[in-house]
C-alpha atoms as a PDB file:
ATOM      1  CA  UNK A   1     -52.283  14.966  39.718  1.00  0.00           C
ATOM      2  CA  UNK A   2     -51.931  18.338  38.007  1.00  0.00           C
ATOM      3  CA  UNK A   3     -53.127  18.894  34.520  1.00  0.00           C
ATOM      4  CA  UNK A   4     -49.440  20.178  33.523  1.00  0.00           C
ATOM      5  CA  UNK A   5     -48.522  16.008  33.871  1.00  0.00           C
ATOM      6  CA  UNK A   6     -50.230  15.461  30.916  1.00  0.00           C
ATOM      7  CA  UNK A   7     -49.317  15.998  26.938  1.00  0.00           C
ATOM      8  CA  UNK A   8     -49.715  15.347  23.724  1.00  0.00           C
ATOM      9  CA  UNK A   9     -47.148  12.657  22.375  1.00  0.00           C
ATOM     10  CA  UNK A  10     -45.982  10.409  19.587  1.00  0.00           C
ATOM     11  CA  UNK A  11     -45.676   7.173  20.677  1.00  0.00           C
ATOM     12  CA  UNK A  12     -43.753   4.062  19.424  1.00  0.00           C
ATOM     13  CA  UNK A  13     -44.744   0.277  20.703  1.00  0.00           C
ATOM     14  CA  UNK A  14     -43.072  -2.833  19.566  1.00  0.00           C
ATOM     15  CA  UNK A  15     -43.362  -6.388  20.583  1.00  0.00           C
ATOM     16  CA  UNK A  16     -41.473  -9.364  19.302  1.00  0.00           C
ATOM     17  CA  UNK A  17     -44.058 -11.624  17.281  1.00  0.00           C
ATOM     18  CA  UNK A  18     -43.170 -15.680  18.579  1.00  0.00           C
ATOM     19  CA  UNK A  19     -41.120 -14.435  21.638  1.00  0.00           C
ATOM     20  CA  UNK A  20     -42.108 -17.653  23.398  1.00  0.00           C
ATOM     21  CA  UNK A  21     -41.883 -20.315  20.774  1.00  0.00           C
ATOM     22  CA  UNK A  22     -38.155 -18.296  20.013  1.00  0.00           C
ATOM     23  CA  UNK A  23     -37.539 -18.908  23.626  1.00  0.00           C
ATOM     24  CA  UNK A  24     -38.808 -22.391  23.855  1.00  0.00           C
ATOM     25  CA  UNK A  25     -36.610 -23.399  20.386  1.00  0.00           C
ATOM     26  CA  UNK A  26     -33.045 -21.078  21.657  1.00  0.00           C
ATOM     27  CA  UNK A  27     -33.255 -19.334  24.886  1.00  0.00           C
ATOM     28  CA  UNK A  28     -30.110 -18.351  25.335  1.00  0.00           C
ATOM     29  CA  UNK A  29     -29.556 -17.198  21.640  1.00  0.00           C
ATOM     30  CA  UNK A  30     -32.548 -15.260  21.321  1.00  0.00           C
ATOM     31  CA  UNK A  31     -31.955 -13.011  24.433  1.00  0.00           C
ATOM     32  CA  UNK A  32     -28.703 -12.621  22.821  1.00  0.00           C
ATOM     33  CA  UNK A  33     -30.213 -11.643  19.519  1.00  0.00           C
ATOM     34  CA  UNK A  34     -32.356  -9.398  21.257  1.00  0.00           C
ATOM     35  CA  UNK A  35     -29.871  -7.276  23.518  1.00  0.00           C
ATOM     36  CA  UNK A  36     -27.875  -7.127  19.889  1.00  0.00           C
ATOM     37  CA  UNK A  37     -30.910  -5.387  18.025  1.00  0.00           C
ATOM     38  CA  UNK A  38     -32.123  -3.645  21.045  1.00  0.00           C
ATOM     39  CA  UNK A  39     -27.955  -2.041  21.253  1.00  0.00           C
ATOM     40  CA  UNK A  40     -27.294  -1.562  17.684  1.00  0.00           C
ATOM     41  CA  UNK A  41     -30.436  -0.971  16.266  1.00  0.00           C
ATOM     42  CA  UNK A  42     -33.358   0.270  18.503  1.00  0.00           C
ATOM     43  CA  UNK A  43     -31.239   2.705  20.964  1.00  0.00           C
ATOM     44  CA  UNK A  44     -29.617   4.470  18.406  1.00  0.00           C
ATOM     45  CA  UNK A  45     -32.764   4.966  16.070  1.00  0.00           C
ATOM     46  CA  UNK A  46     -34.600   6.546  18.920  1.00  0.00           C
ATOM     47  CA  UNK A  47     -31.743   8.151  20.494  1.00  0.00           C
ATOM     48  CA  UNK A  48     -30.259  10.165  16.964  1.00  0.00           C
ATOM     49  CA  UNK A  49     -34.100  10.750  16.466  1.00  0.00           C
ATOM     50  CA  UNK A  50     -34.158  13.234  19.367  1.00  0.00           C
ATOM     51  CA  UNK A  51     -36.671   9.973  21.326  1.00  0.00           C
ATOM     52  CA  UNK A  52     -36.845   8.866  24.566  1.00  0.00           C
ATOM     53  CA  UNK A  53     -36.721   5.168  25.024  1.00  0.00           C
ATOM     54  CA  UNK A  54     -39.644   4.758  28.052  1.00  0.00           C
ATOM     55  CA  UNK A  55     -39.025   1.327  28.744  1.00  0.00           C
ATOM     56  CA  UNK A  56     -37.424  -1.719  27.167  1.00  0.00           C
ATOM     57  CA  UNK A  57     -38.719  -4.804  29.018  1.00  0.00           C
ATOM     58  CA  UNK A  58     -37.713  -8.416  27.682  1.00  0.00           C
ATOM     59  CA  UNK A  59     -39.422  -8.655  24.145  1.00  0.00           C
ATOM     60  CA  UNK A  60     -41.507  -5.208  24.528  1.00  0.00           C
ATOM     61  CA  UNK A  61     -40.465  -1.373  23.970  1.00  0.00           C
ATOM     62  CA  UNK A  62     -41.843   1.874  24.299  1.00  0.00           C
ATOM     63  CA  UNK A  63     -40.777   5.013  22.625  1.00  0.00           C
ATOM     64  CA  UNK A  64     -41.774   8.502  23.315  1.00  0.00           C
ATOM     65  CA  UNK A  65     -41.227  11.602  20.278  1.00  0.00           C
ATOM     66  CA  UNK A  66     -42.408  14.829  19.854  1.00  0.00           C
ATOM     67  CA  UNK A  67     -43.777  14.574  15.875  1.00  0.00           C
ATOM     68  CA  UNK A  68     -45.362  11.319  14.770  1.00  0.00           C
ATOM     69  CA  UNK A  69     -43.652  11.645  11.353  1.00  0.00           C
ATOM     70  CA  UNK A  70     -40.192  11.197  13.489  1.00  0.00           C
ATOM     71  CA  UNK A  71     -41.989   8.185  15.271  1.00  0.00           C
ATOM     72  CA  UNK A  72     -43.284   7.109  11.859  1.00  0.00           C
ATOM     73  CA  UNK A  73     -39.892   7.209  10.271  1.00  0.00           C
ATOM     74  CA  UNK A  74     -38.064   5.344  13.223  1.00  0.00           C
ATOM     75  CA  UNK A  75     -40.126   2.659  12.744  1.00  0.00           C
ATOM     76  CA  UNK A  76     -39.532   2.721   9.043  1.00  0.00           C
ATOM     77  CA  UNK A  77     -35.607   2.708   9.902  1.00  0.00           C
ATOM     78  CA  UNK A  78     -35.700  -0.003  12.456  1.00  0.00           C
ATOM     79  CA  UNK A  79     -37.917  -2.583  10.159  1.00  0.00           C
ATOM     80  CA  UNK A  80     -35.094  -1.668   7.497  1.00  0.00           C
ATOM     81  CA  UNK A  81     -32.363  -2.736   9.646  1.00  0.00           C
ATOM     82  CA  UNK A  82     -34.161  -5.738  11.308  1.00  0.00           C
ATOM     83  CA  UNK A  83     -34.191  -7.146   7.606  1.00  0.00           C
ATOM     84  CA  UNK A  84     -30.754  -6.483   7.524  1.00  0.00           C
ATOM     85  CA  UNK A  85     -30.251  -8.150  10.952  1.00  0.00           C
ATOM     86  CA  UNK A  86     -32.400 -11.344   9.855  1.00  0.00           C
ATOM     87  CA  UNK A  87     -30.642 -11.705   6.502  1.00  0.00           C
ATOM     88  CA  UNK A  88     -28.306 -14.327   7.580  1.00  0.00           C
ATOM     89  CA  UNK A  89     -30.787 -16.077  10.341  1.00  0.00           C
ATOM     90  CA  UNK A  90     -33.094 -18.965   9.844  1.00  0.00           C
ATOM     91  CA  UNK A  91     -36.695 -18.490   8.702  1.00  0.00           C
ATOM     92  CA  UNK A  92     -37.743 -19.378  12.222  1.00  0.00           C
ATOM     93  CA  UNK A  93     -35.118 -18.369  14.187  1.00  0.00           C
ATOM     94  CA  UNK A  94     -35.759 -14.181  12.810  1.00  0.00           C
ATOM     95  CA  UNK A  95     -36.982 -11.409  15.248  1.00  0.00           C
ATOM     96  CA  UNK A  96     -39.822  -9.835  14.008  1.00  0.00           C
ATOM     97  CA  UNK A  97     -41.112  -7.264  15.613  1.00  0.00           C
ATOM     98  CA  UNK A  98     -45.217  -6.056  15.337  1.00  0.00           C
ATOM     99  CA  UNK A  99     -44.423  -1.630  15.695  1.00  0.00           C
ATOM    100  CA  UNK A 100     -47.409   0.422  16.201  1.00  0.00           C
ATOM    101  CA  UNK A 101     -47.508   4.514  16.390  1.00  0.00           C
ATOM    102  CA  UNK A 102     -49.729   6.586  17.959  1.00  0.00           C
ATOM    103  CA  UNK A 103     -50.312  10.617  18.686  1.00  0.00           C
ATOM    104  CA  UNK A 104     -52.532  10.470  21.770  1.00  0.00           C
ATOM    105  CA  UNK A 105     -52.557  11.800  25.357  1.00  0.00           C
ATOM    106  CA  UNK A 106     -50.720  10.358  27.940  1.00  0.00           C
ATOM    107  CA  UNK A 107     -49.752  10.948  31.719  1.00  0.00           C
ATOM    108  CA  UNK A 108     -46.480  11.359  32.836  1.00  0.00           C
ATOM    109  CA  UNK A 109     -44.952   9.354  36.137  1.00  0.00           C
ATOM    110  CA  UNK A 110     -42.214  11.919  37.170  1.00  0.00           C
ATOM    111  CA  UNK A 111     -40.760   9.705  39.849  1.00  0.00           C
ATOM    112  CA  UNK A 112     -41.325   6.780  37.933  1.00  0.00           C
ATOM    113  CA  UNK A 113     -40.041   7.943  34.684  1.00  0.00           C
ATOM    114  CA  UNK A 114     -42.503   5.792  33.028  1.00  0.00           C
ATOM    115  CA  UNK A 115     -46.163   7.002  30.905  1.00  0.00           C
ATOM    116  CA  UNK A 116     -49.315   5.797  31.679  1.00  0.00           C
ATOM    117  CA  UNK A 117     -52.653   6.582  29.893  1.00  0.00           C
ATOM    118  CA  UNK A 118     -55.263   5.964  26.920  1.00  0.00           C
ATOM    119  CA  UNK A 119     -52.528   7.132  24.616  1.00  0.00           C
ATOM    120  CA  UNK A 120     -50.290   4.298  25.794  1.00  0.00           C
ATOM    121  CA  UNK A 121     -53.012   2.017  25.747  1.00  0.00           C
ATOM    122  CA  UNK A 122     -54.157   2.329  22.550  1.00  0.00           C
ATOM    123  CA  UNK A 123     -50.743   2.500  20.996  1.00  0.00           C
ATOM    124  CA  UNK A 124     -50.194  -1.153  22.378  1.00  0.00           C
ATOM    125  CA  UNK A 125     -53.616  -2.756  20.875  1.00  0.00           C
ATOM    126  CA  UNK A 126     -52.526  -0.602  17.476  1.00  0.00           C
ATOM    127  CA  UNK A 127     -49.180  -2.910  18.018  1.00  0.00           C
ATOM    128  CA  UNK A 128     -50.982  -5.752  18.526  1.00  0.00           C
ATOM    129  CA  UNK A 129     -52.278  -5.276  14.427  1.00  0.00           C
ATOM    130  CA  UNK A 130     -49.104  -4.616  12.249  1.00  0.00           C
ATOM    131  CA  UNK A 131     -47.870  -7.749  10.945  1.00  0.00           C
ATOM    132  CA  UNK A 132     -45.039  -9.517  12.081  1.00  0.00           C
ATOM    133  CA  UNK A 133     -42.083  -7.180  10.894  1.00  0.00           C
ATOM    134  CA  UNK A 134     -44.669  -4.397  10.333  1.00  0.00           C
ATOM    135  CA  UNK A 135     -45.972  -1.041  11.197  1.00  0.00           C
ATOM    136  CA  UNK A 136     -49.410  -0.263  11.842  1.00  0.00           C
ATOM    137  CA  UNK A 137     -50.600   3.352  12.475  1.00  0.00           C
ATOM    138  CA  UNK A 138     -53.832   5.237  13.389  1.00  0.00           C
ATOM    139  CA  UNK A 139     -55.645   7.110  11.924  1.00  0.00           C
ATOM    140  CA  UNK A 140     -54.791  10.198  14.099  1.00  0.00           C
ATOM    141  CA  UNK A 141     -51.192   9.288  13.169  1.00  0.00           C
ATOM    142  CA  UNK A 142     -52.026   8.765   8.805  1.00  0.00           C
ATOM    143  CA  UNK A 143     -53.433  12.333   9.076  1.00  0.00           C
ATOM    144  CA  UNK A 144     -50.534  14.507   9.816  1.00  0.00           C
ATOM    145  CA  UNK A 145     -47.236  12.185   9.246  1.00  0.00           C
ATOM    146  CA  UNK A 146     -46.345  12.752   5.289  1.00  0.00           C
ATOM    147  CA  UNK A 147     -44.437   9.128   4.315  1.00  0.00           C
ATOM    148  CA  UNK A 148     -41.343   9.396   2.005  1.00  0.00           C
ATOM    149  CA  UNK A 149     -41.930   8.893  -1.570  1.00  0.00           C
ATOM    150  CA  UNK A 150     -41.038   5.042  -1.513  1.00  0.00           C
ATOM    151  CA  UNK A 151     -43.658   4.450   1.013  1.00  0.00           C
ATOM    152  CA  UNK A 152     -47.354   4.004   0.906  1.00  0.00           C
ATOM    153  CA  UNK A 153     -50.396   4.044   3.872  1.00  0.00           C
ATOM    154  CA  UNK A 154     -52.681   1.309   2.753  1.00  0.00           C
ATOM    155  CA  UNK A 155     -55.751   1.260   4.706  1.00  0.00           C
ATOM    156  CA  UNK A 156     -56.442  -1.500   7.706  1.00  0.00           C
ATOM    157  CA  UNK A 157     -59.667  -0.481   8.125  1.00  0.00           C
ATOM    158  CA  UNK A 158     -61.452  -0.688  11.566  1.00  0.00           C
ATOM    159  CA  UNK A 159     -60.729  -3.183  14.065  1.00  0.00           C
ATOM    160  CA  UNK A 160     -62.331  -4.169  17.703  1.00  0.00           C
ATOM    161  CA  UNK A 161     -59.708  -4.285  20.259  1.00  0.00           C
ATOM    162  CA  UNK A 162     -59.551  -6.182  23.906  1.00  0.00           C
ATOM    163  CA  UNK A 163     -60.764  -3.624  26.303  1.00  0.00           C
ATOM    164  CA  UNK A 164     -61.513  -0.804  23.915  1.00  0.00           C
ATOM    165  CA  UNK A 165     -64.848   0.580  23.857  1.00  0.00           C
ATOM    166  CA  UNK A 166     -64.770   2.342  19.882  1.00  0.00           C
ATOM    167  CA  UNK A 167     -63.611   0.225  16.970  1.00  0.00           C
ATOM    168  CA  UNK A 168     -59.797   1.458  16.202  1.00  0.00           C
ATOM    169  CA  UNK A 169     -59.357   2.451  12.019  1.00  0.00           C
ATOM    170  CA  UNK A 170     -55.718   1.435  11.538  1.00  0.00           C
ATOM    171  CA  UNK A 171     -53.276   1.805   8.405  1.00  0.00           C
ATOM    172  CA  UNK A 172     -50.420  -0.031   7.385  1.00  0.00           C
ATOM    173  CA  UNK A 173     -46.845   1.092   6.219  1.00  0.00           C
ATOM    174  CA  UNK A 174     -45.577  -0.417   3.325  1.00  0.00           C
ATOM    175  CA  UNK A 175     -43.229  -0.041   0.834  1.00  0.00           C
ATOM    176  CA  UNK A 176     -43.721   1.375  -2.651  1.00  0.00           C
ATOM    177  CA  UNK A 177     -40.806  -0.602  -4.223  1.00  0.00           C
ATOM    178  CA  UNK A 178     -40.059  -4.621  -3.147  1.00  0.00           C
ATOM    179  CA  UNK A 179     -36.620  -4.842  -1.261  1.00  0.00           C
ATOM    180  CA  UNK A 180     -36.950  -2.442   1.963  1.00  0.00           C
ATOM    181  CA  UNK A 181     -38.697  -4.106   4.452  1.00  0.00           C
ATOM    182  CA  UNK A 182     -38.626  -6.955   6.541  1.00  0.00           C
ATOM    183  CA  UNK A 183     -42.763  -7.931   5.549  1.00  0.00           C
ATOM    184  CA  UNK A 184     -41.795  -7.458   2.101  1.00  0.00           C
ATOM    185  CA  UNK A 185     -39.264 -10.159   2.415  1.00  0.00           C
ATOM    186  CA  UNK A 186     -40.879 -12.270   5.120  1.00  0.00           C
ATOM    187  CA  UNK A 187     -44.276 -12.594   3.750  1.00  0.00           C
ATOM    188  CA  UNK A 188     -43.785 -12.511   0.364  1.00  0.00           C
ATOM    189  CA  UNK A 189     -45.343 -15.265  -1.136  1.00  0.00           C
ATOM    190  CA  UNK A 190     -43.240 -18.051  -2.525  1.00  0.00           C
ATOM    191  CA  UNK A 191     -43.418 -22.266  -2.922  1.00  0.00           C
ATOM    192  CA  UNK A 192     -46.553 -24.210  -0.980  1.00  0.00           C
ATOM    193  CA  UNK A 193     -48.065 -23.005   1.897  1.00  0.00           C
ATOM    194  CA  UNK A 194     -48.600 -25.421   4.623  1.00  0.00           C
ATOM    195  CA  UNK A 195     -51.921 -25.167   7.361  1.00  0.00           C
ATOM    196  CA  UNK A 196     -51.571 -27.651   9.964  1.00  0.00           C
ATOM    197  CA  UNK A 197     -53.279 -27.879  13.784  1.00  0.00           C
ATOM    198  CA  UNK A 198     -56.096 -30.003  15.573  1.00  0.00           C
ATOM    199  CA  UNK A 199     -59.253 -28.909  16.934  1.00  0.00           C
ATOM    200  CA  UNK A 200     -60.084 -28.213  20.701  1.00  0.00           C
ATOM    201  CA  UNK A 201     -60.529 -32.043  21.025  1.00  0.00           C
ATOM    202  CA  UNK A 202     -57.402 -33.051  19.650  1.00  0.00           C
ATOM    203  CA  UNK A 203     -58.169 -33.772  15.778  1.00  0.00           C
ATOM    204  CA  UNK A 204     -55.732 -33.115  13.352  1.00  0.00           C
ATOM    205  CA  UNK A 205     -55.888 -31.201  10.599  1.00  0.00           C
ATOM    206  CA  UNK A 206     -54.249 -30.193   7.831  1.00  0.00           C
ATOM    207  CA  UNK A 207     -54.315 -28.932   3.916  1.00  0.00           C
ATOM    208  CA  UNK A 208     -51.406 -26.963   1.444  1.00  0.00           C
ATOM    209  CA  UNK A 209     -51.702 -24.413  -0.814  1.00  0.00           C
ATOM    210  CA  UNK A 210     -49.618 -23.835  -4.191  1.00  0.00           C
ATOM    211  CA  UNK A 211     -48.768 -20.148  -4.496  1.00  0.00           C
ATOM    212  CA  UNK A 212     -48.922 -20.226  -7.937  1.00  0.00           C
ATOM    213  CA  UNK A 213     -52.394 -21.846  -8.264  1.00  0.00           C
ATOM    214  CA  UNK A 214     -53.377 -19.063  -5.432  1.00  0.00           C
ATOM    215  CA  UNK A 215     -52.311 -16.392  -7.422  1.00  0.00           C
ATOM    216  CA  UNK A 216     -54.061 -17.438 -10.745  1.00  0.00           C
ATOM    217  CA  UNK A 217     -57.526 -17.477  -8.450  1.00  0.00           C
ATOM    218  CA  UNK A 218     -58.725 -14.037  -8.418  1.00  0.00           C
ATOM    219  CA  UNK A 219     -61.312 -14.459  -6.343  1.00  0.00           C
ATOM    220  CA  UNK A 220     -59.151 -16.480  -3.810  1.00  0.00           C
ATOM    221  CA  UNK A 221     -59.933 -19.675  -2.228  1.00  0.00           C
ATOM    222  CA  UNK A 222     -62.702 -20.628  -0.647  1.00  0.00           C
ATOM    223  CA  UNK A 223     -62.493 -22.511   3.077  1.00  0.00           C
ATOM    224  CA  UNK A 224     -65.646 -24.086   4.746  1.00  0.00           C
ATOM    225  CA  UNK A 225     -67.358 -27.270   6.008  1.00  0.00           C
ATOM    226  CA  UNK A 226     -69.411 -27.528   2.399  1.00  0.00           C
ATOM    227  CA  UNK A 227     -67.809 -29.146  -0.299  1.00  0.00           C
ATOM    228  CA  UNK A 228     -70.131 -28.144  -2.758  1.00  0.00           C
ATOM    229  CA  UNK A 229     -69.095 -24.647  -2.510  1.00  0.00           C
ATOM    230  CA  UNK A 230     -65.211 -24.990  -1.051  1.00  0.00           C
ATOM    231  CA  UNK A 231     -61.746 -25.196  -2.731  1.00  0.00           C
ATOM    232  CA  UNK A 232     -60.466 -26.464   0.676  1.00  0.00           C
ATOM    233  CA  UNK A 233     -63.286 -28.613   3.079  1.00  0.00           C
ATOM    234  CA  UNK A 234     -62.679 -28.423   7.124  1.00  0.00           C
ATOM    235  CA  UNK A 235     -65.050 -31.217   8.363  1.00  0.00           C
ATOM    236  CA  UNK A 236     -65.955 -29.683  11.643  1.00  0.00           C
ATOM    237  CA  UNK A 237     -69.444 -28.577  12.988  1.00  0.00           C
ATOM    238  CA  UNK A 238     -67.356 -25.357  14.578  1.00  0.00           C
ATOM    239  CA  UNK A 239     -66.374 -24.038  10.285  1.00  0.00           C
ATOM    240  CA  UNK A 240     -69.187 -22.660   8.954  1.00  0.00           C
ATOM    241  CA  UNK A 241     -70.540 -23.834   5.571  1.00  0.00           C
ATOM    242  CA  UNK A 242     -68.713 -20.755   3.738  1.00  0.00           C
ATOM    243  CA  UNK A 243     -66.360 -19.725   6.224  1.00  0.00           C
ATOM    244  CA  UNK A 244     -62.949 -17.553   4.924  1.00  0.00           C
ATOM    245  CA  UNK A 245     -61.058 -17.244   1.914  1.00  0.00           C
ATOM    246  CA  UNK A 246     -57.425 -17.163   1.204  1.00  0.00           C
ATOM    247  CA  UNK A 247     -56.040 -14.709  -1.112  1.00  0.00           C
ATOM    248  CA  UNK A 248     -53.361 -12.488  -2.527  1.00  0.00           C
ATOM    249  CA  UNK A 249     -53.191  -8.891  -1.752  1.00  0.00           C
ATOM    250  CA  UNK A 250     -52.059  -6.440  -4.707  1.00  0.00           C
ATOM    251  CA  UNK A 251     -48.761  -6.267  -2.454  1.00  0.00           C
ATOM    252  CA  UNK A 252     -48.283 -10.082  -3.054  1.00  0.00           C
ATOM    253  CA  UNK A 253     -48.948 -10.664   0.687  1.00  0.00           C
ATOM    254  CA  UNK A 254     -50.715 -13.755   1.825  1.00  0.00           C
ATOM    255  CA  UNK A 255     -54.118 -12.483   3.026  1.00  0.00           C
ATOM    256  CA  UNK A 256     -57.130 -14.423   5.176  1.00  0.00           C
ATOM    257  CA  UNK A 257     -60.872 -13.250   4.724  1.00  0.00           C
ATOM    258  CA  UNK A 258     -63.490 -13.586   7.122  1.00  0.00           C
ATOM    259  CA  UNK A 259     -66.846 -14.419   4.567  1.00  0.00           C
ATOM    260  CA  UNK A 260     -69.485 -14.263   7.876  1.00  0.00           C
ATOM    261  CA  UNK A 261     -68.909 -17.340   9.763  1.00  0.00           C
ATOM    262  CA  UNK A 262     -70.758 -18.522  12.358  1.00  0.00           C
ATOM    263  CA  UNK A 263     -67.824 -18.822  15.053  1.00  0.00           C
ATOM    264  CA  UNK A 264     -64.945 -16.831  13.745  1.00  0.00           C
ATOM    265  CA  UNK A 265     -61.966 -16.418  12.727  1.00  0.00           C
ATOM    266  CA  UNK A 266     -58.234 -15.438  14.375  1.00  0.00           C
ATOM    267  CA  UNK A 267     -54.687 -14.776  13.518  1.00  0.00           C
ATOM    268  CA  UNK A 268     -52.440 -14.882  16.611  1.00  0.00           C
ATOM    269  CA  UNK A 269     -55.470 -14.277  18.398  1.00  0.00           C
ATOM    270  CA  UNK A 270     -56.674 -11.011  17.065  1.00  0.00           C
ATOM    271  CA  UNK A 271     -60.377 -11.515  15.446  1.00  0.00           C
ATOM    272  CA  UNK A 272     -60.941 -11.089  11.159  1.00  0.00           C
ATOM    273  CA  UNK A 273     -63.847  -8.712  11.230  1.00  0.00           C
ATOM    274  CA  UNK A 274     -66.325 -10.089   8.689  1.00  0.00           C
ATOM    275  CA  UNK A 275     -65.713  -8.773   5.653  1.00  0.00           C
ATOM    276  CA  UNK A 276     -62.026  -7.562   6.274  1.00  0.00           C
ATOM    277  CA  UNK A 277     -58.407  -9.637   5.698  1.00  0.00           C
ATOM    278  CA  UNK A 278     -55.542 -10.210   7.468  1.00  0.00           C
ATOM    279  CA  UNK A 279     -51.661 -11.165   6.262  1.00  0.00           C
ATOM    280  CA  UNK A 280     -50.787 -14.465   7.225  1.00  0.00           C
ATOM    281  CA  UNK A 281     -46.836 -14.365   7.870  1.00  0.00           C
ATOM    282  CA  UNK A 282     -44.853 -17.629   7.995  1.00  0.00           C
ATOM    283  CA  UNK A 283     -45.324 -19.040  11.727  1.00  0.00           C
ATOM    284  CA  UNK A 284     -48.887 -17.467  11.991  1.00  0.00           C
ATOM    285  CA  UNK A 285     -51.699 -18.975  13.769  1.00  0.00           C
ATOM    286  CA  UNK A 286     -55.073 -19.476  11.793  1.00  0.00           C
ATOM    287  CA  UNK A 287     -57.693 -19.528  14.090  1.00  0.00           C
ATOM    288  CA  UNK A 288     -61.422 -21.108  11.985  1.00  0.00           C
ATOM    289  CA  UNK A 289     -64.079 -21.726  14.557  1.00  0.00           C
ATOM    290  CA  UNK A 290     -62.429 -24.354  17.229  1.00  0.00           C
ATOM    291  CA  UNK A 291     -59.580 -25.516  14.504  1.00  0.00           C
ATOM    292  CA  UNK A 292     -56.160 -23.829  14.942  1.00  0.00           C
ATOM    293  CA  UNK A 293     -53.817 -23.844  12.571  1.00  0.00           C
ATOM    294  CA  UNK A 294     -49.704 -22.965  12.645  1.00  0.00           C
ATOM    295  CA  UNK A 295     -48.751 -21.486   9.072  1.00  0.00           C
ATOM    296  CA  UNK A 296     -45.762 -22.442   7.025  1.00  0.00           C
ATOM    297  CA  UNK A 297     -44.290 -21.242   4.100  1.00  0.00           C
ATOM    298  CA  UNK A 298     -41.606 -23.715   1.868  1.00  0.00           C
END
């Protein structure tokens, strides 16, 4: 391999969030739903942006551009129409896709037509962080793509990936104003919020949470084993005694807060650093030590 099959790039990944519980629930709809946004929306986005669609493979994509503001701003324009798209469709029927951008190297498959490389990889994991019907961006990418005026980076700060050796310092696009994206009007927070799951031995669990009350509680609400010191008491030896705290973000958004517990905590998998939050969208999983929990919003 010659150093002349490698460059500099712009990438775009995107992955639908709940692809297999949308499958389970309406097979046949949801691949239908998807070929419609992947034809209407996705291929012409990347296509008018002067793009190269890489590969498009059931609920995954892969985008190639030469300026991560044009990556950047593709994203922005297919989040915009995917809230169009999910106007009219159930809250859990919607495709929400996780989009994450990033300008790294990455080496090119001539025969294969296809791009391989720590660029690649790293793009995916920075997927794997933007909210359902979000971007998420490195830092490599925040540098040197300028947002238009009605948009904001608001920092992500630094998490550890699967496989990835240095902690990855991610940021988040957002809207200034309240109406143009698709996590704007999916995670907004609105009625009671509903935690239910079991532990790893089968015990239920469950609690609610007014939004109002949540929003009058500046400093949140406290989750943990001890009562003494917890709004909302998880009797299991796996929740620490203090163990996270739900909150709202100055965006509204419904946020989770690792507070140093013993065992951990998880949305869809990816670990809360201690110290740092993540958005809990409708049809989230809560991971709190060995409790898992399925979000929902009413």
């Amino acid at each position: 391999m010659t150093p002349s099959e490698r460059r500099l790039s712009a990438l775009l990944h995107a992955d639908l969030a709940g692809f297999v519980r949308l499958v389970e629930a309406e097979e046949e709809l949801t691949y239908e739903r998807l070929r419609s946004a992947r034809d209407r929306i996705w291929k012409p986005a990347i296509a008018d942006a002067g793009g190269a669609l890489i590969h498009s493979s059931g609920d995954s994509m892969l985008a190639e551009f030469g300026s991560p503001a044009v990556a950047v701003q593709v994203a922005i324009d297919i989040q915009e129409h995917m809230a169009r798209f999910n106007e009219d469709l159930a809250e859990d029927q919607r495709l929400l896709f996780r989009i994450g951008v990033h300008l790294g190297e990455i080496i090119i498959d001539q025969t294969g037509h296809d791009l391989f490389g720590d660029g690649v990889n790293l793009t995916e994991r920075i997927q794997v962080l933007a909210e359902p019907g979000g971007i998420a961006v490195s830092r490599a990418v925040r540098d040197v793509a300028k947002l238009r005026d009605d948009y904001a980076y608001v920092d992500g700060g630094e998490h550890r990936a699967k496989h990835v050796s240095r902690p990855l310092h991610i940021y988040r696009v957002r809207a200034r104003m309240s109406s143009a994206t698709v996590p704007t009007q999916q995670a907004r927070l609105r009625g009671v919020f509903h935690f239910d799951g079991a532990d790893n031995t089968g015990r239920k669990f469950s609690f609610e949470q007014e939004k109002d009350d949540l929003v009058k509680r500046k400093q949140g609400v406290l989750i943990g084993r001890d009562s003494g010191q917890c709004d909302v008491v998880l009797l299991n030896t796996s929740v620490s005694r203090r163990h996270a705290r739900l909150s709202v973000d100055e965006y509204n958004f419904l946020q989770i807060e690792d507070v140093g517990s013993t065992n951990g905590t998880s949305v869809n998998g990816n670990p809360v650093e201690p110290g740092t939050s993540q958005t809990l969208a409708p049809g989230s999983t809560l991971k709190l030590g060995d409790i898992e929990l399925v979000v929902r919003y009413e």
